[in-house]
Protein backbone atom coordinates (compact mmCIF):
# COMPACT_ATOMS: atom_id res chain seq x y z
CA UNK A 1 36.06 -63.06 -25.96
CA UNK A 2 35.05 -60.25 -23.94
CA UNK A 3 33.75 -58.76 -27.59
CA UNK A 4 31.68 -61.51 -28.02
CA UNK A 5 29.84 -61.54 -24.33
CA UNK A 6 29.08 -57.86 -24.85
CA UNK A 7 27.71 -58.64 -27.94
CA UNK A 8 25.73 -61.75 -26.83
CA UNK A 9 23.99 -59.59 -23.88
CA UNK A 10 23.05 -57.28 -26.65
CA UNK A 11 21.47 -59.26 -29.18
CA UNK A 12 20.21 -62.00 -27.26
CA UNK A 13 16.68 -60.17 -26.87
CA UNK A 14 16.38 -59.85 -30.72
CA UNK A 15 17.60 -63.14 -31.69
CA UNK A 16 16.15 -65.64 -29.35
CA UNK A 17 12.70 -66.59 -29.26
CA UNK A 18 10.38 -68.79 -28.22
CA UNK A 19 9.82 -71.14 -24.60
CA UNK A 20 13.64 -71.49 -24.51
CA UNK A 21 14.54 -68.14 -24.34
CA UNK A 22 14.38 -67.75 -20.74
CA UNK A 23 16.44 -70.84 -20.25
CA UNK A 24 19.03 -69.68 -22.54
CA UNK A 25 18.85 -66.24 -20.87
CA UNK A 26 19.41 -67.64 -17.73
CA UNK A 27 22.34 -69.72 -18.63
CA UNK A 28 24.38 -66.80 -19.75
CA UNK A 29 23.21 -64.42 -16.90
CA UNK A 30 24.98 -67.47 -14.76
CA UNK A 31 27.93 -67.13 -16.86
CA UNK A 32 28.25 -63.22 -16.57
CA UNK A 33 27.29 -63.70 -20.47
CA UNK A 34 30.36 -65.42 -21.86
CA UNK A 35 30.51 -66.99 -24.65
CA UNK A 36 30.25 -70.86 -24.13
CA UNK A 37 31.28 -72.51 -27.22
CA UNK A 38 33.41 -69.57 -29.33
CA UNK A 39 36.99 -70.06 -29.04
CA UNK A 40 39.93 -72.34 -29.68
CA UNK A 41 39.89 -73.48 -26.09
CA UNK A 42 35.88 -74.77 -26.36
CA UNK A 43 36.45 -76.83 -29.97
CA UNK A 44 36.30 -79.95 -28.54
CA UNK A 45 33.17 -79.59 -26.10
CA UNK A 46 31.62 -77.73 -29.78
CA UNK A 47 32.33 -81.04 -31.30
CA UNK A 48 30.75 -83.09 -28.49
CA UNK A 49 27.73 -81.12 -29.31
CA UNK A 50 27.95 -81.04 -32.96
CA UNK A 51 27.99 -84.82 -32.79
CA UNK A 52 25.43 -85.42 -30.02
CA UNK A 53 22.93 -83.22 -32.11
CA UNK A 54 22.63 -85.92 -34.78
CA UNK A 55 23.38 -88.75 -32.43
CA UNK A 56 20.29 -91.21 -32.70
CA UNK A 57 21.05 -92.38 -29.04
CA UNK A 58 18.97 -88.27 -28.16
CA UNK A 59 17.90 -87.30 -31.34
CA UNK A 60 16.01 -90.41 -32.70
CA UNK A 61 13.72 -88.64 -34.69
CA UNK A 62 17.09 -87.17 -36.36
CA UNK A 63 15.17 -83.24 -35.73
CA UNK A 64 16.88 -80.27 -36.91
CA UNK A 65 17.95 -77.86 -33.89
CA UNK A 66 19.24 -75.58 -36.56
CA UNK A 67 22.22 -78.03 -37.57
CA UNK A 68 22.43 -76.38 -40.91
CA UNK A 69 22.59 -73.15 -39.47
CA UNK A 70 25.35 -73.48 -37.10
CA UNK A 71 27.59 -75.31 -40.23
CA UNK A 72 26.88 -72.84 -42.19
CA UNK A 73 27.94 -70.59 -39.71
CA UNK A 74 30.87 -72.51 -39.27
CA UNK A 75 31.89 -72.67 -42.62
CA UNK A 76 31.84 -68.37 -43.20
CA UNK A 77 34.20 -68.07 -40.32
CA UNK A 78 36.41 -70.72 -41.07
CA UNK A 79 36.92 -70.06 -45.10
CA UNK A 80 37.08 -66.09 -43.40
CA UNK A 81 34.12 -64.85 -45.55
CA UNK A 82 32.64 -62.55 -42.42
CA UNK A 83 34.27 -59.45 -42.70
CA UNK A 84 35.99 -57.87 -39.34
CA UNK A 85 32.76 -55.65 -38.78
CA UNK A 86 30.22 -58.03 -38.80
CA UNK A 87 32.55 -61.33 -37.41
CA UNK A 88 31.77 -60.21 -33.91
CA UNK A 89 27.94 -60.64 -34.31
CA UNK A 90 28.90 -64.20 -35.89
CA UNK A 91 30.61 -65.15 -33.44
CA UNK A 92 28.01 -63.93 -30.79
CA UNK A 93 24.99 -65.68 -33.06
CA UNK A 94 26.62 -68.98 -33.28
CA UNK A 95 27.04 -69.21 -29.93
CA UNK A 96 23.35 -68.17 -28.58
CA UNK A 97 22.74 -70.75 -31.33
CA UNK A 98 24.43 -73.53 -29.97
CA UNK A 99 23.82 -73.07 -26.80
CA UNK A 100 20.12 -73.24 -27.67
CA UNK A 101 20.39 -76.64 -29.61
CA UNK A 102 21.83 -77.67 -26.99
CA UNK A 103 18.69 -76.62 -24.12
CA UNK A 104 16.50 -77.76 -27.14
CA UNK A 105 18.03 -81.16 -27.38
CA UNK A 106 17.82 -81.23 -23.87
CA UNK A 107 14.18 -80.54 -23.48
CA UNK A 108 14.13 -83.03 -26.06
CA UNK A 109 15.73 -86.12 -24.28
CA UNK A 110 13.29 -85.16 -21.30
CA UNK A 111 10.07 -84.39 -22.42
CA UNK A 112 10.48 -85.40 -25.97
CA UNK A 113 8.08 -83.47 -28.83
CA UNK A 114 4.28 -85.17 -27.84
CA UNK A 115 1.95 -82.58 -26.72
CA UNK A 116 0.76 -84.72 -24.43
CA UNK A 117 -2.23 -82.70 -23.35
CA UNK A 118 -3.16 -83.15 -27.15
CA UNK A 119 -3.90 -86.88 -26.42
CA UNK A 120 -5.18 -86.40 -22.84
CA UNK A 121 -8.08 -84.61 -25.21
CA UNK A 122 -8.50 -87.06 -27.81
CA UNK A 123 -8.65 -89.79 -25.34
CA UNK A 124 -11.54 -87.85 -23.46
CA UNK A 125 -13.24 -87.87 -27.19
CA UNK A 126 -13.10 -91.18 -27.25
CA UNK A 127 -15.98 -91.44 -24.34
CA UNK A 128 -18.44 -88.49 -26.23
CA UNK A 129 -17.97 -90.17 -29.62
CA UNK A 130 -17.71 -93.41 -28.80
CA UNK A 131 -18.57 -94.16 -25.82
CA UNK A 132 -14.96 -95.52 -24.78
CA UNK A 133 -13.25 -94.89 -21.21
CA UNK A 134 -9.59 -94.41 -21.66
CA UNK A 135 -7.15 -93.64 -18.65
CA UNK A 136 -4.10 -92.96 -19.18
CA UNK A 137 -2.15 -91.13 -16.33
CA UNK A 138 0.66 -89.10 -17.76
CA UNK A 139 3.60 -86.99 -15.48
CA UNK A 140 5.89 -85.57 -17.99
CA UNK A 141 8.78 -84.43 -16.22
CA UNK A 142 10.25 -80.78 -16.05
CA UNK A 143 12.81 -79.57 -17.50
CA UNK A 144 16.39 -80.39 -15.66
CA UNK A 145 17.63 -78.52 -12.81
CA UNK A 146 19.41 -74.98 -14.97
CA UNK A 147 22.92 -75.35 -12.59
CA UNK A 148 23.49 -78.69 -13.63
CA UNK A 149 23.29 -78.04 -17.62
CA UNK A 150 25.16 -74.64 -17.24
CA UNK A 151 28.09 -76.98 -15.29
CA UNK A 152 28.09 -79.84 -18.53
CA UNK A 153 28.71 -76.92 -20.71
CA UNK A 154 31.51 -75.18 -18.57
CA UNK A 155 33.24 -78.54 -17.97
CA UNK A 156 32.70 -80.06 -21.52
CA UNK A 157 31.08 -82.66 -20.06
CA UNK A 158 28.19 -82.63 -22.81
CA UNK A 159 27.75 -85.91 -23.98
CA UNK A 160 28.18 -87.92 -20.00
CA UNK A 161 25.06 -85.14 -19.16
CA UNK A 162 23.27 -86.03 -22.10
CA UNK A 163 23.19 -89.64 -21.63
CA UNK A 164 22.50 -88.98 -17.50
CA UNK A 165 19.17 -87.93 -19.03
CA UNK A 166 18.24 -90.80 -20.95
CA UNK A 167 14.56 -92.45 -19.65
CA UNK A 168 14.74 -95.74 -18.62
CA UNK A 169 18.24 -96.26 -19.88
CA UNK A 170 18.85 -99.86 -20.75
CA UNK A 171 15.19 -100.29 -22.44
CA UNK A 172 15.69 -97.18 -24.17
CA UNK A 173 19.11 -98.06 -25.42
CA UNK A 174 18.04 -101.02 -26.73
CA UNK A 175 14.86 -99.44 -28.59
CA UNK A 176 17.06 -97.08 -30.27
CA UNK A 177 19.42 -100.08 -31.31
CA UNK A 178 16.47 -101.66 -32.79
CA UNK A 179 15.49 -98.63 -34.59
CA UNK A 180 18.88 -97.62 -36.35
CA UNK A 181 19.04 -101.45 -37.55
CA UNK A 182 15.47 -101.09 -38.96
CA UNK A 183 16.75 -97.80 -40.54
CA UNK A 184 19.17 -99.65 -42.52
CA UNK A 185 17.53 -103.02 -43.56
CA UNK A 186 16.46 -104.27 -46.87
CA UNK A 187 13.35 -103.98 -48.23
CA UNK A 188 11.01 -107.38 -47.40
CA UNK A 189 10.23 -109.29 -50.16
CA UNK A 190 6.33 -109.14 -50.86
CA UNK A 191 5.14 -112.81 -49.82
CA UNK A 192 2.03 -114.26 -51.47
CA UNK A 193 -1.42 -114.99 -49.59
CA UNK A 194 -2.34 -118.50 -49.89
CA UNK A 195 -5.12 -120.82 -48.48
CA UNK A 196 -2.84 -123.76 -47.59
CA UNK A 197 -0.70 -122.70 -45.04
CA UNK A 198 3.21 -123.38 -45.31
CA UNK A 199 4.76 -125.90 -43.05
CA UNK A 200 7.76 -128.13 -42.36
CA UNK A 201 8.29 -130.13 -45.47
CA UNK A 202 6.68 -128.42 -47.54
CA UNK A 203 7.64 -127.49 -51.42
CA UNK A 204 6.97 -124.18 -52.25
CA UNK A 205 7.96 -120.65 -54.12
CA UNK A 206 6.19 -118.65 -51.31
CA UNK A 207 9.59 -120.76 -49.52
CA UNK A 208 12.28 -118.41 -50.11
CA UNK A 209 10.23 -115.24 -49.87
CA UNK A 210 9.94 -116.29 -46.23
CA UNK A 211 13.40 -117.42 -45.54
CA UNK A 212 14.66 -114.15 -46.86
CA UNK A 213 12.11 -112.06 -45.03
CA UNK A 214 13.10 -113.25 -41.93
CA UNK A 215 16.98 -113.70 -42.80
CA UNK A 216 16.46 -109.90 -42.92
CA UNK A 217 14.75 -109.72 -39.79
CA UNK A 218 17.02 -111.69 -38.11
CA UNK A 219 15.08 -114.62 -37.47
CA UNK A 220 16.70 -116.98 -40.02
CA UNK A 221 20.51 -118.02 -40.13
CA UNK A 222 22.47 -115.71 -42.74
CA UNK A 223 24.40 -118.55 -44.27
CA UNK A 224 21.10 -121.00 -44.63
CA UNK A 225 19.40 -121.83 -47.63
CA UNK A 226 17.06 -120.01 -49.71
CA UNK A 227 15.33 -123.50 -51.00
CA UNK A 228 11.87 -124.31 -51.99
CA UNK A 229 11.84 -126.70 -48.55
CA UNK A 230 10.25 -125.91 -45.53
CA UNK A 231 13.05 -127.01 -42.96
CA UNK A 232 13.54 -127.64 -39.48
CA UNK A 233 15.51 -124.29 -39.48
CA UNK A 234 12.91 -121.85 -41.11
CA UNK A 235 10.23 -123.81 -38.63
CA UNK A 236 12.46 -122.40 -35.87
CA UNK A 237 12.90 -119.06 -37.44
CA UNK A 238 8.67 -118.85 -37.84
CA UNK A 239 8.49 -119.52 -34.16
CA UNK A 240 10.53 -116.87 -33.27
CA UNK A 241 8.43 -114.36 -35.09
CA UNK A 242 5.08 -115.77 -33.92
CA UNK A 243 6.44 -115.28 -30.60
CA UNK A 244 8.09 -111.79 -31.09
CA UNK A 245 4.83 -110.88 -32.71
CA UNK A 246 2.44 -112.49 -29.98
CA UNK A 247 1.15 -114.81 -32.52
CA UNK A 248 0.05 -118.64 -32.27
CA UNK A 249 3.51 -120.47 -32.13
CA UNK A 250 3.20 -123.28 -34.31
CA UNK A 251 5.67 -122.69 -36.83
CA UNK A 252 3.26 -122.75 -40.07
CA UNK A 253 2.60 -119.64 -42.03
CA UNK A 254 -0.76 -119.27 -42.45
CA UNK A 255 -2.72 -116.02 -43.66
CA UNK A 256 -2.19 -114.48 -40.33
CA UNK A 257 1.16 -115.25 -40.13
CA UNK A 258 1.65 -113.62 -44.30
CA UNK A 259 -0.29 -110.55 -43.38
CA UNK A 260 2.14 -109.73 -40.41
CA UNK A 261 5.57 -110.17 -42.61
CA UNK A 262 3.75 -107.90 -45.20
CA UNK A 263 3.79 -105.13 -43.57
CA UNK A 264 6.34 -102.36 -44.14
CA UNK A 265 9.64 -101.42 -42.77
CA UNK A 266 8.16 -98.28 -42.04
CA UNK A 267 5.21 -99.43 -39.45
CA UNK A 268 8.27 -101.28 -37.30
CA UNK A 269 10.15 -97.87 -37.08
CA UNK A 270 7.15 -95.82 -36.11
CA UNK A 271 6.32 -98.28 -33.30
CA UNK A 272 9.59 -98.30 -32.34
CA UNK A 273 9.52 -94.30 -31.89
CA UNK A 274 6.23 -94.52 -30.50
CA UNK A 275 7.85 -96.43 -27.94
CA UNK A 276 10.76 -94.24 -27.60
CA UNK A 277 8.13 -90.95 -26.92
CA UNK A 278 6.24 -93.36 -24.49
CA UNK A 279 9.49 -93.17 -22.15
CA UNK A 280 9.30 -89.55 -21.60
CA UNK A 281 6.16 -90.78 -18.92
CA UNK A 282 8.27 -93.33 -17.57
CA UNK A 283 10.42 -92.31 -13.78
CA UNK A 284 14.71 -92.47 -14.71
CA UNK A 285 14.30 -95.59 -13.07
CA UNK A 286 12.21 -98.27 -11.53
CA UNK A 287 12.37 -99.54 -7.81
CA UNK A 288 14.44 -102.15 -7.46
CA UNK A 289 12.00 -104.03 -6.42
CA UNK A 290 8.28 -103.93 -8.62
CA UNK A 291 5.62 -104.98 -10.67
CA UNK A 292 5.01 -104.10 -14.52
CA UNK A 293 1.82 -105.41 -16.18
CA UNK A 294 2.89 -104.96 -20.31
CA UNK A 295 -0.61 -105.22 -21.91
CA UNK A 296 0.24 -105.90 -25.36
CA UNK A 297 1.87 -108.81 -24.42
CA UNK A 298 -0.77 -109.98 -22.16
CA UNK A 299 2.11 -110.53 -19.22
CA UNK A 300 2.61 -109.31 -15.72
CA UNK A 301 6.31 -109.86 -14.26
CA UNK A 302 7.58 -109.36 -11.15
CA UNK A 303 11.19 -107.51 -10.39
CA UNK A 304 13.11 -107.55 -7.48
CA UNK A 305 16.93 -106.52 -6.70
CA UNK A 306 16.19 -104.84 -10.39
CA UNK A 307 16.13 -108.75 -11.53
CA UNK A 308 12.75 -110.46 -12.91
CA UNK A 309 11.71 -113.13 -10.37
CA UNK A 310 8.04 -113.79 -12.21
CA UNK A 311 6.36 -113.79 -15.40
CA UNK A 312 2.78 -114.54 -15.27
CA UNK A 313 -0.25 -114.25 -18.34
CA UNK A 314 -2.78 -111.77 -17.41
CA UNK A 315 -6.25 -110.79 -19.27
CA UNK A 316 -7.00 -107.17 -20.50
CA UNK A 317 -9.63 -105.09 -21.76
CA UNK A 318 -10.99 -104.97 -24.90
CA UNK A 319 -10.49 -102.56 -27.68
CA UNK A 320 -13.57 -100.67 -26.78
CA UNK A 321 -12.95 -101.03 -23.13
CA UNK A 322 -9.31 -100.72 -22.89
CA UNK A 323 -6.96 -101.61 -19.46
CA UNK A 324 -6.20 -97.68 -17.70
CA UNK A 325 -2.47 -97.03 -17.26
CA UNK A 326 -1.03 -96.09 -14.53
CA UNK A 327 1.93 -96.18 -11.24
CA UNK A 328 1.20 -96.40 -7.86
CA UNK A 329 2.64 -98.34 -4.23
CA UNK A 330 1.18 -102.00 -3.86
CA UNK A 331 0.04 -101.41 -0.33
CA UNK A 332 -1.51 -104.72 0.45
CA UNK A 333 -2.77 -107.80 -1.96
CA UNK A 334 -6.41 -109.54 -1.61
CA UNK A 335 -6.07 -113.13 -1.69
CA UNK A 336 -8.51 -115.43 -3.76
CA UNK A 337 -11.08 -112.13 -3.69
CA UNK A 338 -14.70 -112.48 -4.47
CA UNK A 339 -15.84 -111.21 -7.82
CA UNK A 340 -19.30 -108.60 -8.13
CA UNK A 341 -20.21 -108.24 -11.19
CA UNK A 342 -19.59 -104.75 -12.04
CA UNK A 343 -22.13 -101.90 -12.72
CA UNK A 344 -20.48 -101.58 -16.49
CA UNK A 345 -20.58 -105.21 -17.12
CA UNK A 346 -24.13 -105.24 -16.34
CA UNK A 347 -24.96 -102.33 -18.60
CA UNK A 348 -23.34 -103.62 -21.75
CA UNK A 349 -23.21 -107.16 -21.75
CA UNK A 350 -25.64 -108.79 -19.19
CA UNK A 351 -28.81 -106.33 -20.13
């Protein structure tokens, strides 16, 4: 092992690279250059690794971090096809390589793989070209304190560290629940458009296109028919989906309604990752007690004791004039406020 640290201070200059390499430098200056992951007594914090690499729960959008390369790797010094010269170096590449994955997936989990500064610029665009004030105030965090990584590595505790990262835990759990069960679900059947909307009792073909649609989505019973009739059940099922979907709940499926279970798979999983990027902004955790105003949902609700006391509508801007987000401390409330017509208001829709 001693071999392999020698080697690993030698060649980590020439085969590291990039805004990890100081991290990864670091780590093994910490560890009097070691190697972290070589050896029979390491396999099973290697596997922990391995495994949380291609883990969904940190790597949802199932990225690389040179998995190929370290099984390849893997697989010459297993079926011995290194020969004694050149095994050393191996041994000493694998590990630099591993241990980077590892700072990568990291940085990953944190920060995720936005360039957030990217859309701080396109949303300033947005007011040049068209004329369109979007706030958004973003604080993506730094990367994790260096000790605390180099002690999950020395004390195989890789996967407990890993998951101590995790963004808003329980939400983000359950978003990447949602997305490995989109991952793996049928293709929707393609429903037809129609002028008369469908409703309970009606006879129809466009019937079972919608009961299976939403049998796949979860929304109608497994075991229930696939009739032509527009049942009590499949009204039931529609309401769910108008309200997942923020539509009018009324149970009919109407144009609206057809256009929505149209779309693809595909545009579910990319809001769901969307979503999953979006809680790189968010704090670990939110005061036990607070307020959260969702805006596509229209809804403001109230948490205290980390338990939801209130749930209250709320209106929001406009496409064009969209609601700034943002966190801050409630430090007093105005009630029943008088109301000024504001400056903007004026300019666009009173002149």
């Amino acid at each position: 092992m001693e071999g392999i640290g020698q080697t690993i201070q030698s060649s980590l200059p020439r085969l590291l690279k990039g805004k990890n390499k100081a991290i990864v430098e670091n780590i093994y200056q910490q560890s009097n250059y070691m190697p972290l992951w070589a050896g029979k007594a390491n396999e099973k914090k290697t596997a922990q690794l391995i495994q949380a690499l291609k883990d969904p729960l940190f790597n949802y959008k199932n990225k690389s971090f040179d998995q190929k390369a370290i099984k390849k790797l893997f697989y010459l010094l297993d079926n011995n096809a290194i020969s004694e010269r050149k095994k050393m170096l191996v041994y000493a590449r694998l590990d630099l390589m591993l241990t980077n994955s590892m700072v990568r997936l990291v940085r990953f989990i944190v920060q995720g793989d936005v360039d957030w500064n990217l859309v701080q610029h396109k949303l300033k665009a947005l007011k040049e070209s068209d004329d369109v004030r979007a706030d958004w105030e973003m604080n993506p965090k730094p990367f994790p304190d260096q000790k605390k990584l180099l002690h999950a590595i020395a004390n195989g505790n890789i996967r407990a560290y890993l998951t101590s990262l995790l963004p808003m835990q329980e939400r983000y759990t359950k978003l990447v629940a949602l997305l490995k069960n989109y991952k793996v679900m049928e293709k929707f059947p393609k429903i037809k458009y129609s002028n008369s909307p469908l409703k309970i009792g009606d006879w129809s073909s466009r019937v079972p296109e919608v009961k299976k649609h939403l049998q796949i989505s979860g929304d109608y019973p497994k075991n229930a028919d696939l009739s032509w009739t527009f049942n009590k059940t499949l009204e039931k099922a529609v309401k769910t989906y108008q309200k997942r979907y923020l539509l009018e709940i009324n149970g009919r499926v109407d144009k609206k309604v057809t256009y929505y279970l149209n779309q693809p798979v595909k545009n579910n999983i990319q809001a769901i990752i969307t979503n999953l990027d979006k809680t790189k902004l968010y704090p670990k955790r939110f005061e036990p007690e607070h307020v959260e105003v969702n805006i596509p949902d229209f809804n403001l609700r109230y948490y205290k004791n980390g338990r939801k006391v209130m749930k209250m509508g709320i209106v929001v801007g406009r496409m064009d004039r969209p609601t700034p987000l943002f966190s801050d401390q409630i430090e007093y409330m105005v009630l029943n406020p008088t109301w000024t017509v504001t400056d903007n208001l004026v300019k666009r829709d009173l002149i």
